[in-house]
C-alpha atoms as a PDB file:
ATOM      1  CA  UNK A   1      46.175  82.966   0.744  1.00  0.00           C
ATOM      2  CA  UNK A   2      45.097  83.460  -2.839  1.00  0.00           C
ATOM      3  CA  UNK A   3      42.914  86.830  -3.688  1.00  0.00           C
ATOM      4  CA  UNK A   4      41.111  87.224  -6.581  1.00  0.00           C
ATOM      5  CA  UNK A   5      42.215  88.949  -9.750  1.00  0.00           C
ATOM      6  CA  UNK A   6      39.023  90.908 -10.291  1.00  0.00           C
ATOM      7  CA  UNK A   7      35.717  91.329  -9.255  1.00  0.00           C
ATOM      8  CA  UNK A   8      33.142  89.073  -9.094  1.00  0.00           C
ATOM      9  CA  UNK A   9      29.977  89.908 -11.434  1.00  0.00           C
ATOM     10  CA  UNK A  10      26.990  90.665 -10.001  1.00  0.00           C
ATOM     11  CA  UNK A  11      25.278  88.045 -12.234  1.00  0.00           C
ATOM     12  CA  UNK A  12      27.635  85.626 -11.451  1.00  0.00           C
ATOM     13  CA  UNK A  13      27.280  86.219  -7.544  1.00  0.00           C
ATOM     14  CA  UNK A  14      23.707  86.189  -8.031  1.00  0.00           C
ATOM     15  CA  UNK A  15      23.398  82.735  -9.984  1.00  0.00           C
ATOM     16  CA  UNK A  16      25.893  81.226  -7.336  1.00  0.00           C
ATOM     17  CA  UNK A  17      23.592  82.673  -4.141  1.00  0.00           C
ATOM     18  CA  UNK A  18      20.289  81.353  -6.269  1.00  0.00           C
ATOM     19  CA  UNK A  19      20.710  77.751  -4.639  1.00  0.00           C
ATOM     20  CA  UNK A  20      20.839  79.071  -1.235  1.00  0.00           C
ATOM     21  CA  UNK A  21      17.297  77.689  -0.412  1.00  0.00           C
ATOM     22  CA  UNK A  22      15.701  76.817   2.901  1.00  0.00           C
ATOM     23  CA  UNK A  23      13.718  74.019   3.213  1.00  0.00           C
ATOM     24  CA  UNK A  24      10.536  73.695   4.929  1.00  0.00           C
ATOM     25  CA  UNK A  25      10.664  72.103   8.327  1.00  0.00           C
ATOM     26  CA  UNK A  26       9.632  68.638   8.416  1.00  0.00           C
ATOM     27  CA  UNK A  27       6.058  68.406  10.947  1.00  0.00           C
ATOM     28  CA  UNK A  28       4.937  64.657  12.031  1.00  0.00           C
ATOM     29  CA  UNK A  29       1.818  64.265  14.514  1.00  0.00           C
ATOM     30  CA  UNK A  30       2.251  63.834  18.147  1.00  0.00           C
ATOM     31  CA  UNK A  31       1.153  60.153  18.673  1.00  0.00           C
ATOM     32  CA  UNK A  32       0.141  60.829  22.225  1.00  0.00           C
ATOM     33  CA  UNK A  33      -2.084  64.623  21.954  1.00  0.00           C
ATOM     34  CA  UNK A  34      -1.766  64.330  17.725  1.00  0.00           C
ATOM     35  CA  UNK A  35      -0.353  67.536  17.828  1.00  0.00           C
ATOM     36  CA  UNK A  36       2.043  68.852  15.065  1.00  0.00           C
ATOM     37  CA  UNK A  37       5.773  68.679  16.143  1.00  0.00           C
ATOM     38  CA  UNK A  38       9.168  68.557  15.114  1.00  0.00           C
ATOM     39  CA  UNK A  39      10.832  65.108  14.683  1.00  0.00           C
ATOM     40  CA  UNK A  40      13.338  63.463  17.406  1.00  0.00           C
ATOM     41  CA  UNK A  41      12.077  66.402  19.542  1.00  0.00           C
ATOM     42  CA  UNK A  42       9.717  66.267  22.502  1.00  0.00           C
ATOM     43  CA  UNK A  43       6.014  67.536  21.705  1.00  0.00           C
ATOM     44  CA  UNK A  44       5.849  71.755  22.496  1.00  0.00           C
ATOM     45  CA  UNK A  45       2.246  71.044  24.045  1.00  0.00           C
ATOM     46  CA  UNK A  46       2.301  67.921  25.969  1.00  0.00           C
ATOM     47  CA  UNK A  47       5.997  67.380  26.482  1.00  0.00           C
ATOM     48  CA  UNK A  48       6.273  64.072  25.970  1.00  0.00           C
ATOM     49  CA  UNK A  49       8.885  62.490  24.101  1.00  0.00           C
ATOM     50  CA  UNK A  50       8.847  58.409  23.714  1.00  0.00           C
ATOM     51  CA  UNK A  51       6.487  57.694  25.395  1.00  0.00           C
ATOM     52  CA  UNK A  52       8.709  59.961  28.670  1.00  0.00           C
ATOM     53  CA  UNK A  53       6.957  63.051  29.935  1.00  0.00           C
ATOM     54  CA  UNK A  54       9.616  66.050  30.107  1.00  0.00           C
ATOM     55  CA  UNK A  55       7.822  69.045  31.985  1.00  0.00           C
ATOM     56  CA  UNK A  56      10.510  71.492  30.545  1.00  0.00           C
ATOM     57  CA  UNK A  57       9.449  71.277  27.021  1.00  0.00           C
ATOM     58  CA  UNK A  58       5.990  72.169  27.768  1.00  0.00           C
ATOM     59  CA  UNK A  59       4.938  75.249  26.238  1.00  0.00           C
ATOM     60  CA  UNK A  60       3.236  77.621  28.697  1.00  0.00           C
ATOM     61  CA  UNK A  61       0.903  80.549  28.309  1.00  0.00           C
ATOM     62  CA  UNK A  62       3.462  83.152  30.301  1.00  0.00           C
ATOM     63  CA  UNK A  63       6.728  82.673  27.868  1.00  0.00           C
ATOM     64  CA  UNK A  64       7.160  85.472  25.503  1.00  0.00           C
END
């Protein structure tokens, strides 16, 4: 396994780690309650999913 010669720079550590973005996660409307959800992924306040109703994915007022 090959190990460095000598330390890394901290400007050059920094200037690598400066592309480690996040991104902003993608929201579409719900086309059955028009509330915002995440793509592929059942709706968090009606639970349903295309055009299925899942019960599990229904957010309730109890879950911490």
């Amino acid at each position: 396994m090959a190990v460095p010669k000598r330390k890394t720079s901290r400007s050059n550590t920094r200037s690598r780690r400066a592309n480690w973005k996040t991104t902003a996660t993608v929201l579409s409307a719900c086309p059955n309650c028009n509330e915002l959800r995440q793509p592929h992924m059942a709706c968090p306040s009606c639970g349903t999913y295309a055009g299925r109703h899942y019960a599990a994915a229904e957010r309730t007022e109890h879950q911490a």
